[in-house]
N, C-alpha and C. Protein backbone atom coordinates (compact mmCIF):
# COMPACT_ATOMS: atom_id res chain seq x y z
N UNK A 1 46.24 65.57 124.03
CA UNK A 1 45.79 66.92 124.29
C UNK A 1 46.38 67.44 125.61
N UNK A 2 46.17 66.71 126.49
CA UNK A 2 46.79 67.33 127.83
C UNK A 2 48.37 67.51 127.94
N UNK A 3 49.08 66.58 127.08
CA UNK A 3 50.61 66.82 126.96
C UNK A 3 50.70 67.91 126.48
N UNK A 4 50.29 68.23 124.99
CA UNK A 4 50.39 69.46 124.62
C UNK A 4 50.48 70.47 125.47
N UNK A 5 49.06 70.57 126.24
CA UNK A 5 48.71 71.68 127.23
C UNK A 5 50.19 71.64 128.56
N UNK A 6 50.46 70.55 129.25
CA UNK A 6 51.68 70.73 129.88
C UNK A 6 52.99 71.34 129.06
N UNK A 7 53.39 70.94 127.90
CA UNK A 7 54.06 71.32 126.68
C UNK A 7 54.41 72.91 126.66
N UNK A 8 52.96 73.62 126.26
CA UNK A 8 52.62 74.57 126.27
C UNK A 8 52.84 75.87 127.66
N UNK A 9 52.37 75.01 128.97
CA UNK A 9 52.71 75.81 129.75
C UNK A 9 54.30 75.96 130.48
N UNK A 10 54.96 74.68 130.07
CA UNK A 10 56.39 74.33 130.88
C UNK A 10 56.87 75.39 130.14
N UNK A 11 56.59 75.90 128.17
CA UNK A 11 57.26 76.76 127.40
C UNK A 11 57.32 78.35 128.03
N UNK A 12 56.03 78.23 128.20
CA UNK A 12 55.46 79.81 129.11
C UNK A 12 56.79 79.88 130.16
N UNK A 13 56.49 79.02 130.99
CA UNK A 13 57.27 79.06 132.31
C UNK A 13 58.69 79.25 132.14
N UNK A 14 59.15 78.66 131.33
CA UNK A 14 60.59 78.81 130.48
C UNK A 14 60.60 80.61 130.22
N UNK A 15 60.24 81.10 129.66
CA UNK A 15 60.18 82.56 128.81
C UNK A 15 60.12 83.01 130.21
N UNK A 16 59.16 83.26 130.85
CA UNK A 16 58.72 83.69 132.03
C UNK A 16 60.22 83.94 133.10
N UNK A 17 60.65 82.97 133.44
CA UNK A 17 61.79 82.82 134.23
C UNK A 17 62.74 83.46 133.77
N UNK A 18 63.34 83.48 132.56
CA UNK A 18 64.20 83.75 131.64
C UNK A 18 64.14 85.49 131.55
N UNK A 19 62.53 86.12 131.28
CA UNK A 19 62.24 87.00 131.63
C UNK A 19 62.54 87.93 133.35
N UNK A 20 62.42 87.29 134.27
CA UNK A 20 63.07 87.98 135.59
C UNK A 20 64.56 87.86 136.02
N UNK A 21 65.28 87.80 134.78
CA UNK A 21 66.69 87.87 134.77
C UNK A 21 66.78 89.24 134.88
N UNK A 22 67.58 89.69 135.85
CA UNK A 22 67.64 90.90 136.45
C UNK A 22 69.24 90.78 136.17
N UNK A 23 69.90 92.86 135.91
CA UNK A 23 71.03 93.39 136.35
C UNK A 23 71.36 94.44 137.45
N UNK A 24 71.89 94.98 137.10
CA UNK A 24 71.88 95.86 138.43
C UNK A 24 70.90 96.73 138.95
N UNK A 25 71.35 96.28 140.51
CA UNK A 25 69.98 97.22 141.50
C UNK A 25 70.21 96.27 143.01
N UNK A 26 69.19 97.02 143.38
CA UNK A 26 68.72 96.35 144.82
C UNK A 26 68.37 94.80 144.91
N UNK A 27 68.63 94.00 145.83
CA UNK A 27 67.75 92.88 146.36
C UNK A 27 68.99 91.25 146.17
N UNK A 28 70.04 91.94 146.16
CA UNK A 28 71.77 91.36 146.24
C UNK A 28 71.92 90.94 147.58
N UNK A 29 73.61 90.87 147.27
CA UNK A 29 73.87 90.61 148.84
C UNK A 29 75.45 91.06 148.71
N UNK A 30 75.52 92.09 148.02
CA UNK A 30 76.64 92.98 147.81
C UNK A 30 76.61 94.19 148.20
N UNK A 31 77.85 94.99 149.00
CA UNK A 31 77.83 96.73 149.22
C UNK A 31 78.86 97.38 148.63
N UNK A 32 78.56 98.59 148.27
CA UNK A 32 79.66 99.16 147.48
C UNK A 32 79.45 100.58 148.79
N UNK A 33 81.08 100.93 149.13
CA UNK A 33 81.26 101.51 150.08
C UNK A 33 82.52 102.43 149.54
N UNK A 34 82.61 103.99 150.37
CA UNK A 34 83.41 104.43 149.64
C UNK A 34 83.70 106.04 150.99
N UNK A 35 84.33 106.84 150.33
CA UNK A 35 84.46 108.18 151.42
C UNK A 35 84.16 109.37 150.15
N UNK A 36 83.82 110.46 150.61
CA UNK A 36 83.56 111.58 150.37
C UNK A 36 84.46 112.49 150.45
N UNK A 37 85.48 113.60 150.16
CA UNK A 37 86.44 114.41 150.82
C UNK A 37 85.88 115.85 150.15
N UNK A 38 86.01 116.77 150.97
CA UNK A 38 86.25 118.11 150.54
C UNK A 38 87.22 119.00 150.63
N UNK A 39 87.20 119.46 149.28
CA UNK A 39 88.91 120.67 148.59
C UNK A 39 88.29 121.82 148.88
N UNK A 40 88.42 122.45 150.11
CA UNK A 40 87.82 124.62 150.02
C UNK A 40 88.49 125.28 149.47
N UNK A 41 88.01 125.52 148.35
CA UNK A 41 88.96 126.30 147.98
C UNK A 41 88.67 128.38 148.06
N UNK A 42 89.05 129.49 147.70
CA UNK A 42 88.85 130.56 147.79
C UNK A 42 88.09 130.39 146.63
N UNK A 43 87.05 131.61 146.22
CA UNK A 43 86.37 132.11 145.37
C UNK A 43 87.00 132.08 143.72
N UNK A 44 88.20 131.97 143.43
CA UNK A 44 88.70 132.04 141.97
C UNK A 44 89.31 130.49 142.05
N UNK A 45 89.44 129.62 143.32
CA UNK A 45 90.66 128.39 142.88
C UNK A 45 91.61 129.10 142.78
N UNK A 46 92.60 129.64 143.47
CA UNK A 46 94.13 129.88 143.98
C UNK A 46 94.28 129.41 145.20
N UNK A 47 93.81 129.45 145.82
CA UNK A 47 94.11 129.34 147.19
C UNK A 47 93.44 128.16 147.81
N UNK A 48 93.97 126.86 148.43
CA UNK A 48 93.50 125.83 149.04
C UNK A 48 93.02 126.34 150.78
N UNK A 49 92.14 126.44 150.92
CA UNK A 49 91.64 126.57 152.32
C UNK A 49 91.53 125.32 153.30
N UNK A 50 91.32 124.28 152.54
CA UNK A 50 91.15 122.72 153.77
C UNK A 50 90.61 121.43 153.08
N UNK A 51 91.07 120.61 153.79
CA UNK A 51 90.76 119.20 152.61
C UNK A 51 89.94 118.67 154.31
N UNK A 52 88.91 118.25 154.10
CA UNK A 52 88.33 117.33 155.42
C UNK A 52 87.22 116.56 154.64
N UNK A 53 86.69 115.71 155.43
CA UNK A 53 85.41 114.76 155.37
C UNK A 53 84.00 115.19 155.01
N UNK A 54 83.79 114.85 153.78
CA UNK A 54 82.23 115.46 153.79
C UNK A 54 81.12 115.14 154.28
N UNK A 55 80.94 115.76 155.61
CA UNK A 55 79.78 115.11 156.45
C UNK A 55 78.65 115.82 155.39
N UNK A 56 77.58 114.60 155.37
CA UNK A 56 76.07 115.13 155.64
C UNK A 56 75.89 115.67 153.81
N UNK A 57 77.04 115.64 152.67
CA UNK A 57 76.79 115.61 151.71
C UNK A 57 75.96 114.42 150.81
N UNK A 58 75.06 114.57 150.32
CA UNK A 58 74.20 113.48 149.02
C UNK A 58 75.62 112.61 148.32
N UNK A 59 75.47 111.18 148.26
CA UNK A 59 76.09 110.66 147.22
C UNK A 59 74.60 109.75 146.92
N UNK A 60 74.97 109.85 145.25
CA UNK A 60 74.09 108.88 144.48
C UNK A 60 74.57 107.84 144.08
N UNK A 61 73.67 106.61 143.49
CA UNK A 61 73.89 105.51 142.81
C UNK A 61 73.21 105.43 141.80
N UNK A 62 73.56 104.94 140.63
CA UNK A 62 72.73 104.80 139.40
C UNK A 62 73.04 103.12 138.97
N UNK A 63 71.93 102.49 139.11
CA UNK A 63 72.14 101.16 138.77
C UNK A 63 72.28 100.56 137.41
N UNK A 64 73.21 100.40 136.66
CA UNK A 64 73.72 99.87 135.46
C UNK A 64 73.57 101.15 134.54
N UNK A 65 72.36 101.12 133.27
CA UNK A 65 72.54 102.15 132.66
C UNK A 65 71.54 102.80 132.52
N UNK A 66 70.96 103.02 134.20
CA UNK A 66 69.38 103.76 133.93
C UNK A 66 70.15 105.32 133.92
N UNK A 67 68.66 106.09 133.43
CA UNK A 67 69.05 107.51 133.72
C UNK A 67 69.38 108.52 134.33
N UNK A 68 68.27 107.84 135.35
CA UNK A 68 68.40 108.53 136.63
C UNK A 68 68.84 108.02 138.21
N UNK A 69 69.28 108.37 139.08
CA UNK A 69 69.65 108.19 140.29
C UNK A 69 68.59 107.22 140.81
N UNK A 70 69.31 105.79 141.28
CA UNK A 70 68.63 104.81 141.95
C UNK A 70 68.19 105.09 143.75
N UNK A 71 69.14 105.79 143.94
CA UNK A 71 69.40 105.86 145.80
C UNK A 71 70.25 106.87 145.99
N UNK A 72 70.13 107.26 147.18
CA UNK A 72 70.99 108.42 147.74
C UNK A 72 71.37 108.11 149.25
N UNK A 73 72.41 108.45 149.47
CA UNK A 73 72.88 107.94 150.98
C UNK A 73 73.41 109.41 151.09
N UNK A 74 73.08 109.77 153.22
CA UNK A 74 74.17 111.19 153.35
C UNK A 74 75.38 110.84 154.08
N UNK A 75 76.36 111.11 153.40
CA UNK A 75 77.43 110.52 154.37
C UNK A 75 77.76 110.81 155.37
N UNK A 76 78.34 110.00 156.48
CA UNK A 76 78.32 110.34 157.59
C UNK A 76 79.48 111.02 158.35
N UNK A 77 79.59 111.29 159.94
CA UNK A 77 80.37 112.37 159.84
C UNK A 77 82.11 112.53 159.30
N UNK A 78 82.41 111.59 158.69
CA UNK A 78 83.46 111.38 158.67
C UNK A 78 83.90 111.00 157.01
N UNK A 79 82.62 111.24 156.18
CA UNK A 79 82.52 111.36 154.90
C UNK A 79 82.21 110.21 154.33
N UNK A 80 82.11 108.69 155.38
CA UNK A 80 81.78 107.38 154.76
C UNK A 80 80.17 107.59 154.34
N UNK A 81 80.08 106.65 152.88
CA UNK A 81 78.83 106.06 152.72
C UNK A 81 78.76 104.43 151.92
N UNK A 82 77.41 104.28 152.47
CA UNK A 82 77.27 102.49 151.94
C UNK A 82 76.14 102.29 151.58
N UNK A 83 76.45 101.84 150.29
CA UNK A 83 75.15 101.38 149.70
C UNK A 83 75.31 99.54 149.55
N UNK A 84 73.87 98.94 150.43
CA UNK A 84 74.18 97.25 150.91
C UNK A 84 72.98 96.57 149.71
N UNK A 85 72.84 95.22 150.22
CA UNK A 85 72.11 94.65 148.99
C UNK A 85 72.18 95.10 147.79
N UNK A 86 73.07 94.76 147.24
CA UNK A 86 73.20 94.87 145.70
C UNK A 86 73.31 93.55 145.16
N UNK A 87 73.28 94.24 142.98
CA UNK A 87 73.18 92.32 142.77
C UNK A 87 74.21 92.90 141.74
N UNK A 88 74.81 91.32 140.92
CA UNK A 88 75.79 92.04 140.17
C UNK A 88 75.27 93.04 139.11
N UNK A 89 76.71 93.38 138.77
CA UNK A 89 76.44 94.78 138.00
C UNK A 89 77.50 95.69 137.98
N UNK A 90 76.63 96.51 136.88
CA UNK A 90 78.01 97.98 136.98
C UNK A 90 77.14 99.04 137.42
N UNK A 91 78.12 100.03 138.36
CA UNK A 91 77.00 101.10 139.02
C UNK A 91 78.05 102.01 138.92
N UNK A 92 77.10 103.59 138.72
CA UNK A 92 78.18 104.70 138.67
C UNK A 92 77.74 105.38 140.09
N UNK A 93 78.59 105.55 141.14
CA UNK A 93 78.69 106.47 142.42
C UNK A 93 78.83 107.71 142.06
N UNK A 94 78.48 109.06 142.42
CA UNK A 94 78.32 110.16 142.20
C UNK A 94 77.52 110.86 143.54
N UNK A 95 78.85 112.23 143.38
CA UNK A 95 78.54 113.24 144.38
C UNK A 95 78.47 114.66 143.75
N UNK A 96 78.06 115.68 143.92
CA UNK A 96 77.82 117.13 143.27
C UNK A 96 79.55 117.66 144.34
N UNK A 97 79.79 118.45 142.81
CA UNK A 97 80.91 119.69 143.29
C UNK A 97 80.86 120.50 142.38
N UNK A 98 81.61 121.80 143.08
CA UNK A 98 81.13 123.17 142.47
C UNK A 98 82.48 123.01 141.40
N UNK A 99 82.00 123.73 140.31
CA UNK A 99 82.81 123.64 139.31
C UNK A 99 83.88 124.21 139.32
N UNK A 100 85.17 124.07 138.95
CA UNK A 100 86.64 125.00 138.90
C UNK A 100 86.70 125.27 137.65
N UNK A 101 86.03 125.49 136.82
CA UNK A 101 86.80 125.70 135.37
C UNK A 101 85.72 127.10 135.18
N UNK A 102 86.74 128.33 134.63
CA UNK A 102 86.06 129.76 134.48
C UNK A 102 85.35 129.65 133.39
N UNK A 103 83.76 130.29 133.71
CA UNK A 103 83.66 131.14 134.85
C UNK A 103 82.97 130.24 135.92
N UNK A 104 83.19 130.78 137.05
CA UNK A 104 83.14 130.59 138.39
C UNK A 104 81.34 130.33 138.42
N UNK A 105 80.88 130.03 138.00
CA UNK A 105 79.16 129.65 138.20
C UNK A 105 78.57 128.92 139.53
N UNK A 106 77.68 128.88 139.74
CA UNK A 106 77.34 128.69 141.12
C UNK A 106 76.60 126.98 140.84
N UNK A 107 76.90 126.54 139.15
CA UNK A 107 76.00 125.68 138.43
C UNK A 107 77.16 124.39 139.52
N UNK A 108 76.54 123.03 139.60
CA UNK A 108 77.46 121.90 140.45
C UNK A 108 77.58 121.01 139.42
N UNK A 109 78.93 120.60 139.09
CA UNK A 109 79.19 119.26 138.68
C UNK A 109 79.51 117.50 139.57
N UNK A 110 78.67 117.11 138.61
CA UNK A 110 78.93 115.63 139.24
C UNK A 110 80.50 115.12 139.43
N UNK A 111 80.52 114.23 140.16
CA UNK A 111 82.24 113.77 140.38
C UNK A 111 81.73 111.91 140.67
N UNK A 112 81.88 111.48 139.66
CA UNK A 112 81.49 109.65 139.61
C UNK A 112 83.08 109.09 139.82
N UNK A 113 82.24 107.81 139.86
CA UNK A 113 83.50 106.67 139.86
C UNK A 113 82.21 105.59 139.27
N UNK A 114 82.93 104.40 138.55
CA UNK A 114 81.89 103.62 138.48
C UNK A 114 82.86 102.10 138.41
N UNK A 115 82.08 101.51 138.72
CA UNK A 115 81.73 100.04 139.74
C UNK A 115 81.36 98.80 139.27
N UNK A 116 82.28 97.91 139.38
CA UNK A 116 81.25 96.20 139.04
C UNK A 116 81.45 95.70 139.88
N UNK A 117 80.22 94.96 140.40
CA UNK A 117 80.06 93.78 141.70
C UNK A 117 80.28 92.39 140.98
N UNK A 118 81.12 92.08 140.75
CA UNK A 118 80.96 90.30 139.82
C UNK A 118 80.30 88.97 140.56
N UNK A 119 80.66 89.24 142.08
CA UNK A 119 79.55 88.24 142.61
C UNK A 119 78.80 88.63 143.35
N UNK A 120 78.34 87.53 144.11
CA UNK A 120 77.22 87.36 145.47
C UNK A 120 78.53 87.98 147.02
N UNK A 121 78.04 88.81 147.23
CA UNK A 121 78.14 89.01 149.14
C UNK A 121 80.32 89.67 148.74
N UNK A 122 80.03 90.30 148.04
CA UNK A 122 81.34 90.82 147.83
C UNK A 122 81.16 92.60 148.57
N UNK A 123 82.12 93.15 148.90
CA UNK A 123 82.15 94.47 149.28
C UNK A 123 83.45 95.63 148.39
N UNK A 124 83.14 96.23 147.56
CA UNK A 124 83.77 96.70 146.52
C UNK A 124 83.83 98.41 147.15
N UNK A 125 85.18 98.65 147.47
CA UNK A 125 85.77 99.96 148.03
C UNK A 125 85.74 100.38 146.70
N UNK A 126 85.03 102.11 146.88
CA UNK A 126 85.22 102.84 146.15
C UNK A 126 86.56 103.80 145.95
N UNK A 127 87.25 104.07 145.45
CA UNK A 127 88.37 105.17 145.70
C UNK A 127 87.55 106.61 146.17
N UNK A 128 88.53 107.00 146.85
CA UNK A 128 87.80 108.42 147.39
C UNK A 128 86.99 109.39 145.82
N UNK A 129 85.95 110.00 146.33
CA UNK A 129 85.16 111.17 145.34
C UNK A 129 85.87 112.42 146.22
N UNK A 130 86.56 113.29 145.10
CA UNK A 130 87.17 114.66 145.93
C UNK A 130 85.88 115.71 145.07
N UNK A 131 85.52 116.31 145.76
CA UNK A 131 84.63 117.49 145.20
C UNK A 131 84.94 118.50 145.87
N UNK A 132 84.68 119.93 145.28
CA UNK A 132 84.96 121.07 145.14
C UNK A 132 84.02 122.13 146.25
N UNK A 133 84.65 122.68 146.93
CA UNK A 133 83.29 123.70 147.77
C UNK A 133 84.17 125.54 147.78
């Protein structure tokens, strides 16, 4: 009777463990790091006004294939942002830019890149996000 009962709970404990198999998100020991740039352009897109660093703009993270935005970092003045402790995974980076395709709407499109961390304590450069102002 009591084997059983050890039997029984080592099985639990098995499922259990097996169960907190985690993918992507927080509580890693990975950063995914990357820059921000901004294209000014004039009111129709003809005319390039300035390409510089997007200080102080939102970038998001979405961890594997949830729906919604995991984290938000503002980048700093020079357009860097870092998102640290991560675990493996695939993550999509995303920043808002104003749309170029007519008509001219004031509505913002996303501008992603997306991402796999394959191990422990790795640091994975993003290619630059160019968005639209």
């Amino acid at each position: 009777m009591k084997t059983r009962y050890i039997f029984t709970l080592a099985i639990i404990a098995l499922f259990a463990l097996g169960a907190c198999e985690s993918g992507a998100g927080e509580g890693g020991t990975s950063t995914i790091r990357g820059k921000v740039i901004i294209r000014e352009w004039d009111g129709d897109f003809q005319q390039l006004r300035g390409t510089y660093p997007a200080a102080k703009e939102d970038v998001y993270i979405i961890y594997g294939d949830e729906y919604v935005y995991g984290d938000r970092f503002e980048a700093s003045m020079d357009g860097t942002y870092e998102f640290k402790y991560l675990k493996k995974g695939s993550y999509t980076i995303f920043a808002y830019s104003k749309d170029s395709i007519p008509p001219f709407t004031a509505e913002k499109v996303p501008v992603s890149q997306v991402v796999e961390i394959t191990g422990d304590n790795q640091v994975v450069e993003v290619p630059d996000i160019i968005i639209l102002k």
